[in-house]
PDB file of N, CA and C in Angstrom:
ATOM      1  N   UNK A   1     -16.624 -10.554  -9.537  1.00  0.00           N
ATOM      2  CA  UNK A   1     -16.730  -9.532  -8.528  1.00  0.00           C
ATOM      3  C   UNK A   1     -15.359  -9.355  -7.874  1.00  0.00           C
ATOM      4  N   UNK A   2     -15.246  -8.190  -7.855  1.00  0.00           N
ATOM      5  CA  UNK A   2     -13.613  -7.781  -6.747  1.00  0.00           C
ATOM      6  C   UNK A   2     -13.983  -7.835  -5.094  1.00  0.00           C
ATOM      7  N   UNK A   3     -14.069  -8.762  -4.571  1.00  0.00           N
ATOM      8  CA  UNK A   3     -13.718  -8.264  -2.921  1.00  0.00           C
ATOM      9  C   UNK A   3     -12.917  -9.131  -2.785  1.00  0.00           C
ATOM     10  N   UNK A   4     -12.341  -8.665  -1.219  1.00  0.00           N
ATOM     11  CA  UNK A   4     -11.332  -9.148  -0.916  1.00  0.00           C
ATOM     12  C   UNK A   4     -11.280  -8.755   0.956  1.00  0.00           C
ATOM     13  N   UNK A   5     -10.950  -9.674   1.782  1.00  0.00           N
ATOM     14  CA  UNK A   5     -11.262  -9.616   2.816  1.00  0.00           C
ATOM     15  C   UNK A   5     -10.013 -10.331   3.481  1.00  0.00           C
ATOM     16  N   UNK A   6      -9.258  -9.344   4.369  1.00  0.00           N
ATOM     17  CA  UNK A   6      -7.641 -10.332   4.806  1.00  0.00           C
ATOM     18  C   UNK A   6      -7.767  -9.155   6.363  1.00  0.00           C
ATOM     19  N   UNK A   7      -6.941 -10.548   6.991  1.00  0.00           N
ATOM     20  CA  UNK A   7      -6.742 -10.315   8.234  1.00  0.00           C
ATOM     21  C   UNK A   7      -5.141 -10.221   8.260  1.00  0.00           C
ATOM     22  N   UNK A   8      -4.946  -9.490   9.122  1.00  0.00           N
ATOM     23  CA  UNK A   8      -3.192  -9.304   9.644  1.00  0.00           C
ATOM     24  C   UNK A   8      -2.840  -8.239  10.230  1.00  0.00           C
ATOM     25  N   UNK A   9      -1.951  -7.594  10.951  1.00  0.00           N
ATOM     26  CA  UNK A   9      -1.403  -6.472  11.819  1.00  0.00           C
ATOM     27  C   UNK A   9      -0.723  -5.755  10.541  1.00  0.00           C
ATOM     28  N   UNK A  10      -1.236  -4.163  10.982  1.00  0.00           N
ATOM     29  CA  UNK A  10      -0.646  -2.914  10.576  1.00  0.00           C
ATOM     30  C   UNK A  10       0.960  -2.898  10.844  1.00  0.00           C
ATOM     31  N   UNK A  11       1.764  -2.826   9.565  1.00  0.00           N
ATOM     32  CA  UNK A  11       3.340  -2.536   9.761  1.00  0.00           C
ATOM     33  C   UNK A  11       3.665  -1.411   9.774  1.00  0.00           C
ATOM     34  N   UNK A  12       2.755  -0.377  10.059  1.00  0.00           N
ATOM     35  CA  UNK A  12       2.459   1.294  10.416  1.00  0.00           C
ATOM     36  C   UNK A  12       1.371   1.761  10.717  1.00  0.00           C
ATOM     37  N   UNK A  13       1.657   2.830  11.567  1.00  0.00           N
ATOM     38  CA  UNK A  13       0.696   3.467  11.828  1.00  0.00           C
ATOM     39  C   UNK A  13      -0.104   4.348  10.521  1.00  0.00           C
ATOM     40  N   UNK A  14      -1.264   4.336  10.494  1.00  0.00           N
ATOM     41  CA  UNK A  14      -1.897   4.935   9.605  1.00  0.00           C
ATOM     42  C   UNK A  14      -1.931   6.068   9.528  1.00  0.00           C
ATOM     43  N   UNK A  15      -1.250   6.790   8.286  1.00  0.00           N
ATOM     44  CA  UNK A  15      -0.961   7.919   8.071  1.00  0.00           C
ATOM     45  C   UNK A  15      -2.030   8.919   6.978  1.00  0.00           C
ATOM     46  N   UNK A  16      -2.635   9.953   7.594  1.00  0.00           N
ATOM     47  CA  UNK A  16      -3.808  10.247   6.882  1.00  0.00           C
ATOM     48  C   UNK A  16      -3.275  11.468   5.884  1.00  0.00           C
ATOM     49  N   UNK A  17      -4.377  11.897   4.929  1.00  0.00           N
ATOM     50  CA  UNK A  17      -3.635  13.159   3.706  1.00  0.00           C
ATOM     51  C   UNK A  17      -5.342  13.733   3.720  1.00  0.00           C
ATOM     52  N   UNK A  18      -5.489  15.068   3.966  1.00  0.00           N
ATOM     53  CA  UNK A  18      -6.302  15.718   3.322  1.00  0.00           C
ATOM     54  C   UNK A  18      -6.594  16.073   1.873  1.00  0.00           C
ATOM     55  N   UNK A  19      -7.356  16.473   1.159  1.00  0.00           N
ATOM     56  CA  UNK A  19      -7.223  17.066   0.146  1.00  0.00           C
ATOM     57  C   UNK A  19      -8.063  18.346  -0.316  1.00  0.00           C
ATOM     58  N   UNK A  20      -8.021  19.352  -0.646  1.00  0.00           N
ATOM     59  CA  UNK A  20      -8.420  20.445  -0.837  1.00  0.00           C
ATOM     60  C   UNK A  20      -9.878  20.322  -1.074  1.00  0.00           C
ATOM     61  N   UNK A  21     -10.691  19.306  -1.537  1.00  0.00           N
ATOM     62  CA  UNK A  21     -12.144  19.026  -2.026  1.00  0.00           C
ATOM     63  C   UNK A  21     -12.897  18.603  -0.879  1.00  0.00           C
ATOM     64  N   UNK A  22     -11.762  18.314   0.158  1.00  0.00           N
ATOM     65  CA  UNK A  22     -12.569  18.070   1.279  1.00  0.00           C
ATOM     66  C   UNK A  22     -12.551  16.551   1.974  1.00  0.00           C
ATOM     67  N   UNK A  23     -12.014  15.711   1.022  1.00  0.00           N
ATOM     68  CA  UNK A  23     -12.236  14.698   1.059  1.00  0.00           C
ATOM     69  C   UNK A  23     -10.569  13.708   1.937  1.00  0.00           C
ATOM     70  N   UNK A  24     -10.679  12.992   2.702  1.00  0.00           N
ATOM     71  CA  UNK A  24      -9.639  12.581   3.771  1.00  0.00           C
ATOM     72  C   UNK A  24      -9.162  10.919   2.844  1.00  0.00           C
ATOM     73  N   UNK A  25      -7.542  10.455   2.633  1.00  0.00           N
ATOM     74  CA  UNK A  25      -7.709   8.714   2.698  1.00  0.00           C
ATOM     75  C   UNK A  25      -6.241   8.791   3.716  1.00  0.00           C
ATOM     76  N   UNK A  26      -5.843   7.263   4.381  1.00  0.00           N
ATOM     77  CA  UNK A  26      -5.321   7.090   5.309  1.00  0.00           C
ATOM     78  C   UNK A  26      -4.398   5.689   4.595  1.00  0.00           C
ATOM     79  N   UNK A  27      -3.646   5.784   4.742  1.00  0.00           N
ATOM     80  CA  UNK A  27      -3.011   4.492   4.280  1.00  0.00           C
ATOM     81  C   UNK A  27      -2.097   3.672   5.180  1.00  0.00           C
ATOM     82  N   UNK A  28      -2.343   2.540   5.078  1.00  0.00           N
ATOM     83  CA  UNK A  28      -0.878   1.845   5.914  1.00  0.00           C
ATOM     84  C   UNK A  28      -0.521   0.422   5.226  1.00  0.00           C
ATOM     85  N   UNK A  29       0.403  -0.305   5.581  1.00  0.00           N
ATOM     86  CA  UNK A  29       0.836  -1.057   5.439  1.00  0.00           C
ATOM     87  C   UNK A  29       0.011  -2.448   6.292  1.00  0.00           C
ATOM     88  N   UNK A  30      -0.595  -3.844   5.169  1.00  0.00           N
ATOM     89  CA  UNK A  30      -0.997  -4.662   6.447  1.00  0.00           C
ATOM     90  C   UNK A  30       0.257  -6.280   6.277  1.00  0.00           C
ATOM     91  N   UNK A  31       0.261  -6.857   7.052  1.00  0.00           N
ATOM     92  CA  UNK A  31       0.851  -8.207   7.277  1.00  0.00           C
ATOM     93  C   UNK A  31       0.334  -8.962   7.567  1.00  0.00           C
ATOM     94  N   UNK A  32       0.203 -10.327   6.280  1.00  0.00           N
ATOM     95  CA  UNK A  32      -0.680 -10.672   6.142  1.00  0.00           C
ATOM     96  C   UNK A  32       0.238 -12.716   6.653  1.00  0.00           C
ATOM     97  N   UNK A  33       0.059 -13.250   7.755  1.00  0.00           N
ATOM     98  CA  UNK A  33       1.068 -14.526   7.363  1.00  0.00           C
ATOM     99  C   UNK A  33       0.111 -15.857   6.962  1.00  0.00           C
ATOM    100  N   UNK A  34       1.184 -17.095   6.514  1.00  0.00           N
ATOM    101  CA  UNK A  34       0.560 -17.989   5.698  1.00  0.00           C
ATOM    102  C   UNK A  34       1.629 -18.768   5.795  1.00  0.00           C
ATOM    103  N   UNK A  35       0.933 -20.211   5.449  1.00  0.00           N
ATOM    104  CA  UNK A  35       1.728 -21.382   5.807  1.00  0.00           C
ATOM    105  C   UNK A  35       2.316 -21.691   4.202  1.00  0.00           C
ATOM    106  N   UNK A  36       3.438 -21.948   3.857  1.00  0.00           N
ATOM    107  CA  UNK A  36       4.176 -22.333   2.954  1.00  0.00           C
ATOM    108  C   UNK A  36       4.561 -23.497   2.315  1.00  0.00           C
ATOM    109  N   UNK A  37       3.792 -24.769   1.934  1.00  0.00           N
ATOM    110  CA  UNK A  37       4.126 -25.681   1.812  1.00  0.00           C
ATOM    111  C   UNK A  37       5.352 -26.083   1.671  1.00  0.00           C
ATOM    112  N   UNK A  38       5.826 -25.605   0.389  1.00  0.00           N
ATOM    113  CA  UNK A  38       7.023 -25.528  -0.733  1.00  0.00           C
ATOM    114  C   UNK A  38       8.347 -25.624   0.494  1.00  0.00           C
ATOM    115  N   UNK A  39       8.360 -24.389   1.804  1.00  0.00           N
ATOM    116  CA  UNK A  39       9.587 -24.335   2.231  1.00  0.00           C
ATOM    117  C   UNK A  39       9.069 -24.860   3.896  1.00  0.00           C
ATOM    118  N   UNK A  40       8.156 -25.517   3.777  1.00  0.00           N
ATOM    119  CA  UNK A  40       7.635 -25.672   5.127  1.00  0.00           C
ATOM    120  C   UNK A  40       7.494 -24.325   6.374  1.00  0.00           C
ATOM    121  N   UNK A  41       6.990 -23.155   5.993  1.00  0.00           N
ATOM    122  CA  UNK A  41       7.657 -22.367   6.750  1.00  0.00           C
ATOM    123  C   UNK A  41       6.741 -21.424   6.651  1.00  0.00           C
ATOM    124  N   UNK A  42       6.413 -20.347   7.504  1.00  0.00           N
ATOM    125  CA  UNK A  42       5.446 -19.490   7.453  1.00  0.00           C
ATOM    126  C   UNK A  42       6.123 -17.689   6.795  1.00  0.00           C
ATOM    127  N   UNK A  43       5.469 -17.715   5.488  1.00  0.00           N
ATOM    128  CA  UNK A  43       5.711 -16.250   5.256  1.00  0.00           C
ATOM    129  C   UNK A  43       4.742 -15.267   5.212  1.00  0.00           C
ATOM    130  N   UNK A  44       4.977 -14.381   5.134  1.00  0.00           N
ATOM    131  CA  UNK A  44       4.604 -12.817   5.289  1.00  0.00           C
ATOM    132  C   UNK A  44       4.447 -12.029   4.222  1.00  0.00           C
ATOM    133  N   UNK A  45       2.755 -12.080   3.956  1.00  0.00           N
ATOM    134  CA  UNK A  45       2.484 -11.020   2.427  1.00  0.00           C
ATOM    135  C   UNK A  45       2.310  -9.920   2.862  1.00  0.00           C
ATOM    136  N   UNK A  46       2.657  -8.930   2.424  1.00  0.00           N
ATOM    137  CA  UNK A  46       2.336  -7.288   2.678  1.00  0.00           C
ATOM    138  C   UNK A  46       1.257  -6.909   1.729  1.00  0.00           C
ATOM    139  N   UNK A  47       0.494  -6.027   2.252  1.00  0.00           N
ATOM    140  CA  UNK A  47      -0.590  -5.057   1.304  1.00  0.00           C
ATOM    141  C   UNK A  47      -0.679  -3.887   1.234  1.00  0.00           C
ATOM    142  N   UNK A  48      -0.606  -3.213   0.620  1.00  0.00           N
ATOM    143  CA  UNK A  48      -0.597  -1.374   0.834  1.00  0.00           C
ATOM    144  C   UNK A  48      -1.985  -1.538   0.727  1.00  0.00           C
ATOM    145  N   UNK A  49      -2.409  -0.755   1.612  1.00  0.00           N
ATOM    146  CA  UNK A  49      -4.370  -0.251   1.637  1.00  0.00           C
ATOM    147  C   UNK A  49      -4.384   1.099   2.072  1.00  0.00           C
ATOM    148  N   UNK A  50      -5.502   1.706   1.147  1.00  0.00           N
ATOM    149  CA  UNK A  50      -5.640   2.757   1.452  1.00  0.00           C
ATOM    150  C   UNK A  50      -7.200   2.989   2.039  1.00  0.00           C
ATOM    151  N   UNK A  51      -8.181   4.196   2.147  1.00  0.00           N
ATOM    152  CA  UNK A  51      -9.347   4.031   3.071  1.00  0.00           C
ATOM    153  C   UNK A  51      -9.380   4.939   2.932  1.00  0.00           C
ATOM    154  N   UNK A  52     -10.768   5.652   2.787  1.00  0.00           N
ATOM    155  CA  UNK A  52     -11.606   7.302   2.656  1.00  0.00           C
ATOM    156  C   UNK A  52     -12.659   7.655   3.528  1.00  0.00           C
ATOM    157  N   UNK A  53     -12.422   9.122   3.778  1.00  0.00           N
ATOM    158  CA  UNK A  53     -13.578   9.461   4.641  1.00  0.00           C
ATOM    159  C   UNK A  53     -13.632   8.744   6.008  1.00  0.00           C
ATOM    160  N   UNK A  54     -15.001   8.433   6.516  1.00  0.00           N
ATOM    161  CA  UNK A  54     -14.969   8.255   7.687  1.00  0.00           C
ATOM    162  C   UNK A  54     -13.953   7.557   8.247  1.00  0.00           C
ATOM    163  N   UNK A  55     -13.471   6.311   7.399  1.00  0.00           N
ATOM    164  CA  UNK A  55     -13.032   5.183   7.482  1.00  0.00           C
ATOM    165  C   UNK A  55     -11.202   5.614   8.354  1.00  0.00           C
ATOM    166  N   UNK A  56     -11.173   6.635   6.800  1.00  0.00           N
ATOM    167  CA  UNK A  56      -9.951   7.105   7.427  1.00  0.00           C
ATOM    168  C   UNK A  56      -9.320   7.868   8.469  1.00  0.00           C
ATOM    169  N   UNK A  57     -10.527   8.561   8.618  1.00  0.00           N
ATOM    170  CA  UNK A  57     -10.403   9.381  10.296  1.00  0.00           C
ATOM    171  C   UNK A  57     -10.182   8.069  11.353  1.00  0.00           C
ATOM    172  N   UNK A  58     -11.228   6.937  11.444  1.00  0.00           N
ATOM    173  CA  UNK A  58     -11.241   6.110  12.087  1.00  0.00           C
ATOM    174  C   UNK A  58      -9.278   5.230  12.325  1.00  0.00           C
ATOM    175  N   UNK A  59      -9.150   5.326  11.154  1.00  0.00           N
ATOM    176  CA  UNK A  59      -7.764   4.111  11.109  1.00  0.00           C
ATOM    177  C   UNK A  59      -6.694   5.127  11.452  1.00  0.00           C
ATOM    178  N   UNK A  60      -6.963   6.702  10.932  1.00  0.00           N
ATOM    179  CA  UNK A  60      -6.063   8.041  11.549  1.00  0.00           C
ATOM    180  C   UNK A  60      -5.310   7.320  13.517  1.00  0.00           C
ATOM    181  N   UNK A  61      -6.913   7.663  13.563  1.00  0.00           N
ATOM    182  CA  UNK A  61      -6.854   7.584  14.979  1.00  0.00           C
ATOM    183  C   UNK A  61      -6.632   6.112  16.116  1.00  0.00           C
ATOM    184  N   UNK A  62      -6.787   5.026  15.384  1.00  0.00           N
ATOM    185  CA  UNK A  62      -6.917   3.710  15.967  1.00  0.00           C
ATOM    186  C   UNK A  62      -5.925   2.539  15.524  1.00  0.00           C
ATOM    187  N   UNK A  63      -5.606   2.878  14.399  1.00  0.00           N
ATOM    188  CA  UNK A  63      -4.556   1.570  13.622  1.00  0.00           C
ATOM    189  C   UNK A  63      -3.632   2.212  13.555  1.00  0.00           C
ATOM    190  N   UNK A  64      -2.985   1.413  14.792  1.00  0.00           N
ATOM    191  CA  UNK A  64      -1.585   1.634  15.210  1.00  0.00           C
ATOM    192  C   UNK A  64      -0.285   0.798  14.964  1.00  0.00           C
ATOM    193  N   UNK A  65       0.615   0.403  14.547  1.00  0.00           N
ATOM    194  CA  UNK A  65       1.429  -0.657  13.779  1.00  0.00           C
ATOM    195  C   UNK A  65       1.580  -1.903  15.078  1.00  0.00           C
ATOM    196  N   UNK A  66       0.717  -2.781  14.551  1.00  0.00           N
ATOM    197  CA  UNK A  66       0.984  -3.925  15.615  1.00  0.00           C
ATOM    198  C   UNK A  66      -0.216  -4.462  15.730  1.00  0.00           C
ATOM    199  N   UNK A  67      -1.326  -3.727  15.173  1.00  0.00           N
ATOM    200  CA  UNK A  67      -2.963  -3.785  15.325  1.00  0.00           C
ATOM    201  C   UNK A  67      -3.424  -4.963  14.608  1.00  0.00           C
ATOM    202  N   UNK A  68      -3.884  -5.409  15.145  1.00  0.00           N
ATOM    203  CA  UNK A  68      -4.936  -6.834  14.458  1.00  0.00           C
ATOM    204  C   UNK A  68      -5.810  -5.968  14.024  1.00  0.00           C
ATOM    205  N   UNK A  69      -6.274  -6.454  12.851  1.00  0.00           N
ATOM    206  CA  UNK A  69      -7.342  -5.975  11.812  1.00  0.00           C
ATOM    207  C   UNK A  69      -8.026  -6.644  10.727  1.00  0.00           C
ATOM    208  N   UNK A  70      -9.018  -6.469  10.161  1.00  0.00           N
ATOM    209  CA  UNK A  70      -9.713  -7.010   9.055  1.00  0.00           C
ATOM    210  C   UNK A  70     -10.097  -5.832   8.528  1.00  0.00           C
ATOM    211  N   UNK A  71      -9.518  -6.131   7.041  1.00  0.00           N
ATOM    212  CA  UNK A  71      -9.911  -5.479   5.696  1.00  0.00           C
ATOM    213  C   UNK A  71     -10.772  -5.698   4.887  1.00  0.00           C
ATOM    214  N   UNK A  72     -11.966  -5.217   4.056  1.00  0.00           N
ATOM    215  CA  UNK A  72     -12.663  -5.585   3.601  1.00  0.00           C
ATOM    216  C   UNK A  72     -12.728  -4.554   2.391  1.00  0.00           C
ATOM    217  N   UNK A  73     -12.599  -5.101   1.124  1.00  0.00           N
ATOM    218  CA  UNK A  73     -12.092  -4.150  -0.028  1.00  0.00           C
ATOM    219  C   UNK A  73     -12.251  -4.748  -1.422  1.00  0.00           C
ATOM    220  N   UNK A  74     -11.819  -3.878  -2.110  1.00  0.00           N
ATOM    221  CA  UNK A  74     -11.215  -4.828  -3.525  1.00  0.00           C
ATOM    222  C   UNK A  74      -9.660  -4.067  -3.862  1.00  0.00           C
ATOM    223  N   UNK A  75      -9.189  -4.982  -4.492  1.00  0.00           N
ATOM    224  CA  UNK A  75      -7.889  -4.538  -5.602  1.00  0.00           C
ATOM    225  C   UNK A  75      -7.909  -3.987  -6.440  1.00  0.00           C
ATOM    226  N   UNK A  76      -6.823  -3.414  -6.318  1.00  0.00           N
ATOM    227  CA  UNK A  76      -7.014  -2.298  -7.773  1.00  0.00           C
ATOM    228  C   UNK A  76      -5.367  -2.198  -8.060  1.00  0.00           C
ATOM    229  N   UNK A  77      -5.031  -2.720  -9.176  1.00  0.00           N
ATOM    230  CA  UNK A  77      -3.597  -2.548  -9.941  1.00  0.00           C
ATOM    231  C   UNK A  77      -3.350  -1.470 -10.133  1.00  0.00           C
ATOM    232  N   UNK A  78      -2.130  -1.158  -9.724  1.00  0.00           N
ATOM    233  CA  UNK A  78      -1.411   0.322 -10.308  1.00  0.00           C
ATOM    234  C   UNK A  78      -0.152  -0.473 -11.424  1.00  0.00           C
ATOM    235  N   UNK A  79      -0.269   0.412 -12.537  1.00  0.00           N
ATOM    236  CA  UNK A  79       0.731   0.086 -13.787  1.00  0.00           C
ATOM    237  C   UNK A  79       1.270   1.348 -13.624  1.00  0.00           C
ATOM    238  N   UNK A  80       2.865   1.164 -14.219  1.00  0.00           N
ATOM    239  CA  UNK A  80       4.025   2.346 -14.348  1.00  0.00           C
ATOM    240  C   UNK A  80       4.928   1.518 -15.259  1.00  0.00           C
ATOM    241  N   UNK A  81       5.890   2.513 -15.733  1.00  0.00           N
ATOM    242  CA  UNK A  81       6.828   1.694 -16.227  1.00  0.00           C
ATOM    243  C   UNK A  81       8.362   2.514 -15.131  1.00  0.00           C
ATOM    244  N   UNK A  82       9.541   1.796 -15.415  1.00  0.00           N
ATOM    245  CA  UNK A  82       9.828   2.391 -14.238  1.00  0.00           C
ATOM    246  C   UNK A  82      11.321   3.640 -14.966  1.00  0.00           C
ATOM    247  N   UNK A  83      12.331   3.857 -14.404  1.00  0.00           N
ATOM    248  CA  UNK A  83      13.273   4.510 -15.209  1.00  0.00           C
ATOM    249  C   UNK A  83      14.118   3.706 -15.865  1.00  0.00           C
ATOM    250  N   UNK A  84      14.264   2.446 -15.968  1.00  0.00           N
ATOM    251  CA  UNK A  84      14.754   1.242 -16.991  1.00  0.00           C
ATOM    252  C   UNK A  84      14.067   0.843 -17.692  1.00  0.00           C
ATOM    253  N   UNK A  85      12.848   1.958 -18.111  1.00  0.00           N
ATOM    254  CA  UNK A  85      11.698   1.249 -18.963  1.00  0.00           C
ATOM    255  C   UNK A  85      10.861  -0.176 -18.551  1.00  0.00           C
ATOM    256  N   UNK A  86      11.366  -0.713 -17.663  1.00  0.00           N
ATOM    257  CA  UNK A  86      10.343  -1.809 -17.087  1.00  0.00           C
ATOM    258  C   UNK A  86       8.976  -1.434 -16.999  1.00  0.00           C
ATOM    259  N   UNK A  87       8.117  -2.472 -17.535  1.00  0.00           N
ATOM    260  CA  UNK A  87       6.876  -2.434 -16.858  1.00  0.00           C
ATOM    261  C   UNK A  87       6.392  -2.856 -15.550  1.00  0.00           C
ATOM    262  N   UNK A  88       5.539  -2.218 -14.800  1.00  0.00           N
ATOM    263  CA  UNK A  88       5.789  -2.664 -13.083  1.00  0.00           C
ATOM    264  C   UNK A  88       4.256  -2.840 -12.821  1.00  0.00           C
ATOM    265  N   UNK A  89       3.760  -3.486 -11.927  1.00  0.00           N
ATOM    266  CA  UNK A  89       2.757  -3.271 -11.522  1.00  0.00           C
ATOM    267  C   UNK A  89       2.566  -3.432  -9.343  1.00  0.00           C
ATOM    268  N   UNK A  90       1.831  -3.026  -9.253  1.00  0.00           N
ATOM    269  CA  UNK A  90       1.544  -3.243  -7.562  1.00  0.00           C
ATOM    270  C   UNK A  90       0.181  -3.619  -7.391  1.00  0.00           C
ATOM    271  N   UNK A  91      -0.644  -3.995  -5.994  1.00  0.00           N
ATOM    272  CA  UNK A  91      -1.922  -3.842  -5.653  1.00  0.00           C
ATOM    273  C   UNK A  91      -1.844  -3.068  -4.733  1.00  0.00           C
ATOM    274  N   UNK A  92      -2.938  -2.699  -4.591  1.00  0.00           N
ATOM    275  CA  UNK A  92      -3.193  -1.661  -3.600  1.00  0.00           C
ATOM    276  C   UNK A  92      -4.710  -2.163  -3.229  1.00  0.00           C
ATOM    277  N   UNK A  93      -5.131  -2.478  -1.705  1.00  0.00           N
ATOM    278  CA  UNK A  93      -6.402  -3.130  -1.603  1.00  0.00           C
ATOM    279  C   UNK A  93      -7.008  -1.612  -0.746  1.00  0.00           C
ATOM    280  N   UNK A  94      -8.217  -1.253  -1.579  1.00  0.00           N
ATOM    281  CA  UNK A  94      -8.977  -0.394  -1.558  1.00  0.00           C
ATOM    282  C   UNK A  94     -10.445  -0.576  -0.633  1.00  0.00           C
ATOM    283  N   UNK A  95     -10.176  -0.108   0.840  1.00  0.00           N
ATOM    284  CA  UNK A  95     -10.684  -0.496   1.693  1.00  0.00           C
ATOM    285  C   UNK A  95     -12.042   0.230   1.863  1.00  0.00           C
ATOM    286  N   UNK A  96     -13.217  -1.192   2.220  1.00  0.00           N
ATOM    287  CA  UNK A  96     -14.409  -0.151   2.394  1.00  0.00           C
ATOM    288  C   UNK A  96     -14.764  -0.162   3.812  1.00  0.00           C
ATOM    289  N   UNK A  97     -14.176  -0.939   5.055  1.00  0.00           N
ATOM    290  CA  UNK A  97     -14.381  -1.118   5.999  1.00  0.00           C
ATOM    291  C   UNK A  97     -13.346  -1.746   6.696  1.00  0.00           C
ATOM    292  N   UNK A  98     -13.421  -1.305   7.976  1.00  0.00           N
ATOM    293  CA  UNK A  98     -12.172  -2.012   8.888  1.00  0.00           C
ATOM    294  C   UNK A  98     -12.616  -1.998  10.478  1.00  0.00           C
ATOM    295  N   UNK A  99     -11.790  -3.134  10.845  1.00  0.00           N
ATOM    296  CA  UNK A  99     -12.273  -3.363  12.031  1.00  0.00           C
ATOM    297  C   UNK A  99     -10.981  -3.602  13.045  1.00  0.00           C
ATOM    298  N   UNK A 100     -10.988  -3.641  13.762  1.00  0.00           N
ATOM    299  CA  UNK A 100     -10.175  -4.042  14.458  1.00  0.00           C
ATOM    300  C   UNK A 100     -10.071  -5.051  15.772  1.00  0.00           C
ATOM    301  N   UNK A 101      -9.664  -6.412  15.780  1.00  0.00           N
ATOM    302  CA  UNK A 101      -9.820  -7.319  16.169  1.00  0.00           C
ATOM    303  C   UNK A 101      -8.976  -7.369  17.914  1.00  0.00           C
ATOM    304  N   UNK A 102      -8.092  -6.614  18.081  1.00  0.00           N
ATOM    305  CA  UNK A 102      -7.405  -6.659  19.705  1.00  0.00           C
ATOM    306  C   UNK A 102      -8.138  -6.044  20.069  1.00  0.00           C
ATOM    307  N   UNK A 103      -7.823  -5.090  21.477  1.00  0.00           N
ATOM    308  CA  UNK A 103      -7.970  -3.993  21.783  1.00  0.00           C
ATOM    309  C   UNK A 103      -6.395  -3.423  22.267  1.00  0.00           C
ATOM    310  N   UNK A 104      -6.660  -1.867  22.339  1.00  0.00           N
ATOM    311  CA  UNK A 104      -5.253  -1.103  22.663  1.00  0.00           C
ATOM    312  C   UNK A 104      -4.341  -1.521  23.562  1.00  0.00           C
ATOM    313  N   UNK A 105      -5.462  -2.097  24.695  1.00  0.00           N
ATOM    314  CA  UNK A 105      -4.495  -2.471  25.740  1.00  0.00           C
ATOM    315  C   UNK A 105      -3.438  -3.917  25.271  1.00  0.00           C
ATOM    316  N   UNK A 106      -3.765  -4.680  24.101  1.00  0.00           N
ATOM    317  CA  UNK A 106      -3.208  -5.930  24.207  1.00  0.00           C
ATOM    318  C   UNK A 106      -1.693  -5.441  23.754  1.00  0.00           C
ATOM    319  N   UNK A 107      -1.951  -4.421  22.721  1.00  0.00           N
ATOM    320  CA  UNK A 107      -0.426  -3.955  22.101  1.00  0.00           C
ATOM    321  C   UNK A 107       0.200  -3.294  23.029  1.00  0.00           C
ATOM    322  N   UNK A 108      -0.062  -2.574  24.030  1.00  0.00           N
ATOM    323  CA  UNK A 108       0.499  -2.114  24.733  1.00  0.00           C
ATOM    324  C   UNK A 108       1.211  -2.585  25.772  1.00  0.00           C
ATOM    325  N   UNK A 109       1.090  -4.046  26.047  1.00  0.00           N
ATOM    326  CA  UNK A 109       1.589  -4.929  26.605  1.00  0.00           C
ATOM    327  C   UNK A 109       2.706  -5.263  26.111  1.00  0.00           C
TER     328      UNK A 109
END
């Protein structure tokens, strides 16, 4: 089964795209941190996620870069090759729900 469920703050504000069929997705950037054995040290995974429909009106309007959040989704690989002929791949976590764990006022502080 694909899910996938990560917590971390938006490194943008969520930027939404219409499309002619009617249909809305919103995408942003999340930051995801974690303890590092190897260098003793805490790093920082990024996720591109994207989100449809209601979801995305919702994150349009509320996920603001700095936002605590939970994602709840699956992955989905994008393949390309690139202009050096490399083969490339990315994830992109394909969101079916989101929440948001601060409130406005904490970022605004």
């Amino acid at each position: 089964m694909n899910s996938v469920v990560i917590v971390g703050r938006a490194g943008r504000d969520a930027e939404i795209k219409y499309y002619e069929s009617g249909k809305s997705r919103a995408t942003f950037s999340l930051a995801v941190n974690r303890w590092d054995s190897k260098t003793s040290a805490e790093v920082t995974d990024w996720f591109n996620v994207e989100i449809w429909e209601k979801q995305a009106e919702f994150a349009s309007n509320y996920l603001k870069k700095g936002r605590l959040a939970v994602i709840e989704g699956r992955i989905r690989v994008n393949n390309w090759t690139d202009q050096s002929g490399e083969n490339r791949q990315s994830y992109i976590v394909t969101a079916a729900n989101i929440r948001l764990l601060d409130s406005k006022r904490d970022i605004e502080q």
